[in-house]
Protein backbone atom coordinates (compact mmCIF):
# COMPACT_ATOMS: atom_id res chain seq x y z
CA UNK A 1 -9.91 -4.10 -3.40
CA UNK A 2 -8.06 -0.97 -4.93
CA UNK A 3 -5.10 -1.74 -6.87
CA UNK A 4 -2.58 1.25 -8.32
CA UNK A 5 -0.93 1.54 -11.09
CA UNK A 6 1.37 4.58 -10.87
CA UNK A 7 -1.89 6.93 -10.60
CA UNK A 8 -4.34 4.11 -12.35
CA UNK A 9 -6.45 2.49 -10.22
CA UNK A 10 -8.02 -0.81 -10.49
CA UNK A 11 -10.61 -1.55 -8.83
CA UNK A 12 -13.17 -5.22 -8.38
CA UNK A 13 -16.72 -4.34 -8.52
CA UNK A 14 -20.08 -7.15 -8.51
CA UNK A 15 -21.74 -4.45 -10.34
CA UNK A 16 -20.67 -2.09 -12.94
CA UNK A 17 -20.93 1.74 -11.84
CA UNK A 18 -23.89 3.81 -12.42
CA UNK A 19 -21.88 6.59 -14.18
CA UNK A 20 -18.78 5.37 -16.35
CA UNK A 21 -16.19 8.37 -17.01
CA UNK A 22 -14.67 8.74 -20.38
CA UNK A 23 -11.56 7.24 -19.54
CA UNK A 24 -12.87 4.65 -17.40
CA UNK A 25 -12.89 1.06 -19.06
CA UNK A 26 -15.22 -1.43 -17.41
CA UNK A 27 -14.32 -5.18 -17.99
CA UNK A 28 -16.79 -8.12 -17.02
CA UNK A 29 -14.61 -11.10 -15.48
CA UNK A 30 -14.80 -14.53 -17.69
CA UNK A 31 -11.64 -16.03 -17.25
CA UNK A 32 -7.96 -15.57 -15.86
CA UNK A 33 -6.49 -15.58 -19.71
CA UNK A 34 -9.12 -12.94 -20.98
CA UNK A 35 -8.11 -10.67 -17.29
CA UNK A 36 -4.56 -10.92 -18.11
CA UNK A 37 -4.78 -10.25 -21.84
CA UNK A 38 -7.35 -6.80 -20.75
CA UNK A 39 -4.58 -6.02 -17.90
CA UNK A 40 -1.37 -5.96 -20.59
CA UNK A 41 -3.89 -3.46 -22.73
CA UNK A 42 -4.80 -1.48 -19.97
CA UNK A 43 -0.92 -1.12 -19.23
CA UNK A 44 -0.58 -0.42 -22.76
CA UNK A 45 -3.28 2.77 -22.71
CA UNK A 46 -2.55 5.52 -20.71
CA UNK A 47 -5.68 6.87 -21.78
CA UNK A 48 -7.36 4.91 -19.88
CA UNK A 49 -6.89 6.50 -15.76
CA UNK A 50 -9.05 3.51 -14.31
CA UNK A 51 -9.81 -0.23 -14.87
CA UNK A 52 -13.37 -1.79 -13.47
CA UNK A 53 -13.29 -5.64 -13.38
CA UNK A 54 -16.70 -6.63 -12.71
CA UNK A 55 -16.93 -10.21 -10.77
CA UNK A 56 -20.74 -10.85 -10.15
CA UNK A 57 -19.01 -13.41 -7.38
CA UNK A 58 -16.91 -10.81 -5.83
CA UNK A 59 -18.06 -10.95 -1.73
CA UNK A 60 -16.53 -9.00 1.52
CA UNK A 61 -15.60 -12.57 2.80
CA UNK A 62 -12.32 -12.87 0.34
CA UNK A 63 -10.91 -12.44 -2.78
CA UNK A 64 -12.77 -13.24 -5.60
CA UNK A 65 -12.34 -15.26 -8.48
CA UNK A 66 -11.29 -12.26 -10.56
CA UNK A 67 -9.19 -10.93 -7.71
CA UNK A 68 -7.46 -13.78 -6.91
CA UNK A 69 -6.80 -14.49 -10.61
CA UNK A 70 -5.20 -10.90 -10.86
CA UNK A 71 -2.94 -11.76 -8.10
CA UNK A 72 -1.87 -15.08 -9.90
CA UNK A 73 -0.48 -12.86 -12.52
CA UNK A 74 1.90 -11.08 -10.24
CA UNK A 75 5.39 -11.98 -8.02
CA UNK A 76 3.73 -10.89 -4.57
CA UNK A 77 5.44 -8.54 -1.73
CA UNK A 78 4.17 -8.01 1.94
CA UNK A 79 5.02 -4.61 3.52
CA UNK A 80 4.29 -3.32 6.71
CA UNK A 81 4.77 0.81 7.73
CA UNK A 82 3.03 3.05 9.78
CA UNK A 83 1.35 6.07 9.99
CA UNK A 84 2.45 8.21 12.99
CA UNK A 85 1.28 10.91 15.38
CA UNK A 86 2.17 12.83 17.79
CA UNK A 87 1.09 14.15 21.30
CA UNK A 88 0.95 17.71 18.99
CA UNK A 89 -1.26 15.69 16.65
CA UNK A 90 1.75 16.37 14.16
CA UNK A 91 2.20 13.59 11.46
CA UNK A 92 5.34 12.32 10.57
CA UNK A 93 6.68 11.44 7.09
CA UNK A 94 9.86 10.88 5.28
CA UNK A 95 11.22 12.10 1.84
CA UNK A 96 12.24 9.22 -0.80
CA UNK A 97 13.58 9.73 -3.96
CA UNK A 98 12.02 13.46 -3.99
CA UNK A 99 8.84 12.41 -2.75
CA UNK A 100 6.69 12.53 0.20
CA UNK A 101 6.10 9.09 2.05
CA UNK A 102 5.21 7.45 5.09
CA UNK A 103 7.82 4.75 6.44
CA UNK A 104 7.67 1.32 5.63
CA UNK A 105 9.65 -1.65 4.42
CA UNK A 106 9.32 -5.43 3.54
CA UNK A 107 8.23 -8.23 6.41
CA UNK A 108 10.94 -10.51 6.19
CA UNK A 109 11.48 -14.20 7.73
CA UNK A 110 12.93 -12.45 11.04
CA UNK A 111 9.21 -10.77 11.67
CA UNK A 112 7.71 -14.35 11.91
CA UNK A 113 7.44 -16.00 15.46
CA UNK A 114 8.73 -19.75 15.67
CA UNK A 115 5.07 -20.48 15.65
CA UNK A 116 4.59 -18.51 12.62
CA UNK A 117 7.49 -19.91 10.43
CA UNK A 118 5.70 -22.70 8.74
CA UNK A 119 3.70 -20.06 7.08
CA UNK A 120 6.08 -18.77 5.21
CA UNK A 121 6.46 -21.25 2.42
CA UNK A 122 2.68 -20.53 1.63
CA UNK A 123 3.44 -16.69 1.50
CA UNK A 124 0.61 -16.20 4.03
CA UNK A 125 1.07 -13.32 6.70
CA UNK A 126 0.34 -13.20 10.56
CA UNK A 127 -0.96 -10.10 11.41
CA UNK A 128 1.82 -9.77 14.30
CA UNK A 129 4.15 -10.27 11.65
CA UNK A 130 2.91 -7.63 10.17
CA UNK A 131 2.89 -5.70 12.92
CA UNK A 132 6.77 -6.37 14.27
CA UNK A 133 7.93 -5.56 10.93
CA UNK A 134 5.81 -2.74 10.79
CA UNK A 135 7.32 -1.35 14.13
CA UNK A 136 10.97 -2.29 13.06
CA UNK A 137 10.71 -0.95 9.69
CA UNK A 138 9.08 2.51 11.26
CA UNK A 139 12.00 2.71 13.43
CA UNK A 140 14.86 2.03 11.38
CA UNK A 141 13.60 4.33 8.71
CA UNK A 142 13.53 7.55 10.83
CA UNK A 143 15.35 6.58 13.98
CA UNK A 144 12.53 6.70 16.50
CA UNK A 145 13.59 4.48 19.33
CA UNK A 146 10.10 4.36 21.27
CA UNK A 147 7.01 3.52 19.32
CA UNK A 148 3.61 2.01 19.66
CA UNK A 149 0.95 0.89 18.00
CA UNK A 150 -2.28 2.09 18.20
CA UNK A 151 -4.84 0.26 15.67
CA UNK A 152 -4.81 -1.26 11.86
CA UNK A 153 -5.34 0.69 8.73
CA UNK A 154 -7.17 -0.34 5.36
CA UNK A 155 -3.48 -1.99 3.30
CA UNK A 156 -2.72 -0.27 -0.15
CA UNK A 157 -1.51 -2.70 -3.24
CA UNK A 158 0.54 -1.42 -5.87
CA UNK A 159 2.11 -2.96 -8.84
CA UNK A 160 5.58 -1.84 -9.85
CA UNK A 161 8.33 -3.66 -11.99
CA UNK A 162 11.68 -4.47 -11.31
CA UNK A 163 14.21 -6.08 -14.03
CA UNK A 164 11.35 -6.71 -15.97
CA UNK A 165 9.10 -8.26 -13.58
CA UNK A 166 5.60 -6.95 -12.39
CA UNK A 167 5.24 -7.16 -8.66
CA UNK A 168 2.15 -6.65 -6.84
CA UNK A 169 2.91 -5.30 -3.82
CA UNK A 170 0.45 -5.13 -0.23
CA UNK A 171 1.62 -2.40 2.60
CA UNK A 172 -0.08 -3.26 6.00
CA UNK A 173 -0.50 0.02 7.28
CA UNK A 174 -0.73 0.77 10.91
CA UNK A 175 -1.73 4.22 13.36
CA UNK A 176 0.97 4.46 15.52
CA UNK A 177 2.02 6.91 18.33
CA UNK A 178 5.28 8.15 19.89
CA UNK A 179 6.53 11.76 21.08
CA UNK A 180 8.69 14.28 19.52
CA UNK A 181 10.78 14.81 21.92
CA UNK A 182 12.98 12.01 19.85
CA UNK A 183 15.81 12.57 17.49
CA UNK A 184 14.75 11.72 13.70
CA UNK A 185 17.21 10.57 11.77
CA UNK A 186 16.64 9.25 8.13
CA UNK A 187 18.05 6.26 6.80
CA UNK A 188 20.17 6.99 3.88
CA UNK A 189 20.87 3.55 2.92
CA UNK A 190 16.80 3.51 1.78
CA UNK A 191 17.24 6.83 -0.09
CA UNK A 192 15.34 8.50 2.50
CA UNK A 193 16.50 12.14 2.75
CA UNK A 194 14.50 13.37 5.66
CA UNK A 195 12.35 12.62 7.65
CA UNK A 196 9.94 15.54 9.65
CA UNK A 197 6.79 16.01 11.65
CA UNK A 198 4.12 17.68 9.37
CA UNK A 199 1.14 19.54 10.88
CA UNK A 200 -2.63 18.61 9.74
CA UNK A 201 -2.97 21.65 8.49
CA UNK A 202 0.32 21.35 5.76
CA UNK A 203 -0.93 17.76 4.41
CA UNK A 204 -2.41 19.37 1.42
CA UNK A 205 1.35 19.99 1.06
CA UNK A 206 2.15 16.36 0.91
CA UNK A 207 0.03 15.13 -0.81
CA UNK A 208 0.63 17.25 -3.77
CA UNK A 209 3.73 15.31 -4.20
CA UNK A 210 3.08 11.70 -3.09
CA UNK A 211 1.85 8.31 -4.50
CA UNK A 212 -1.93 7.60 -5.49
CA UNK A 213 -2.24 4.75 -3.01
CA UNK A 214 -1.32 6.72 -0.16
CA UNK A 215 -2.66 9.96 -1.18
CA UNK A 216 -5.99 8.04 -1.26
CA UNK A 217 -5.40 6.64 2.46
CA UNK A 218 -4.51 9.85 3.51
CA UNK A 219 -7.60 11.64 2.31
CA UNK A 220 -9.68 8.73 3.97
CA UNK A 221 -8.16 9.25 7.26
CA UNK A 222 -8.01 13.04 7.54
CA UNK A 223 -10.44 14.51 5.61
């Protein structure tokens, strides 16, 4: 599990790293009061670019204790978006708020089947949720009227704040494909500016000028 922090990145590790970098601080997981209390410093040091929490019970099965600890300390949002190609192989991406980004939004009650409803109250999310809002969002963002969905990506977390609240936020990401033979047309209302098909070759481009969690998908994927 990768979290970001603007461009800090937190990551949940059984064992510490071989090399630690300078302004790396590795922290070994005790308790929930001693992860919060080395979160608030970390938040406090921009010194240090990276935070290590080593949980010797971390597995691939869930979260761990230490992760799921973390997560207690945050207001939790589910988004869903989607990473798009065309039959060019072009790449398509908005601009919000000056910066490059790929469309995406929050799943909201509407995304849940009747079947799915009762999940809601325990903030737990179908992955077809996930995936309707994912196509809706994707769609109402850059005005694409025929989309589909192609496979699941790895999800990004991020933690923001918002009148004084920390939110930890997870963005389902999808691969998705359509044709450009479709109008794009950005949704203002979301502070979305443009919205254009970018060729492989230009993604250095973007991700010059976008966020750490998705430049770090992005370099996954393509590179």
């Amino acid at each position: 599990m990768k979290i970001f922090l603007d461009e800090r990145l937190i990551t949940f590790s059984a064992m510490p790293p071989a090399v630690t970098a300078p302004d790396e601080w590795i922290f070994r997981y005790e308790s929930p009061r001693q992860l919060e209390a080395a979160f608030l410093q970390f938040e406090a040091t921009p010194h240090f670019k990276a935070l290590t929490v080593i949980d010797p019970d971390k597995n691939p099965d869930g979260p761990s204790p230490a992760e799921a600890a973390f997560m207690d300390l945050f207001k939790r949002i589910d988004a869903a978006g989607g990473l798009v190609t065309n039959e060019k192989g072009d790449l398509l991406f908005i601009q919000r708020l000056g910066r490059w980004d790929l469309p995406k939004g929050k799943i909201n009650r509407d995304d849940y089947a009747p079947g799915e409803q009762h999940l809601l109250t325990c903030g737990s999310v179908p992955p077809e949720a996930a995936r309707r809002a994912a196509i809706r969002e994707v769609k109402e963002e850059t005005g694409l009227a025929q989309l589909a969905i192609t496979g699941e990506l790895s999800s990004t977390w991020h933690i923001y704040t918002r009148k004084e609240k920390r939110i930890l936020k997870r963005t389902w990401w999808f691969s998705m494909e359509t044709d450009s033979n479709q109008p794009l047309t950005p949704q203002l209302s979301e502070a979305i500016t443009s919205v254009q098909w970018i060729s492989r070759e230009k993604i250095p481009i973007v991700l010059d000028d976008t966020y750490g969690s998705l430049r770090e998908m992005l370099r996954q994927l393509l590179f």
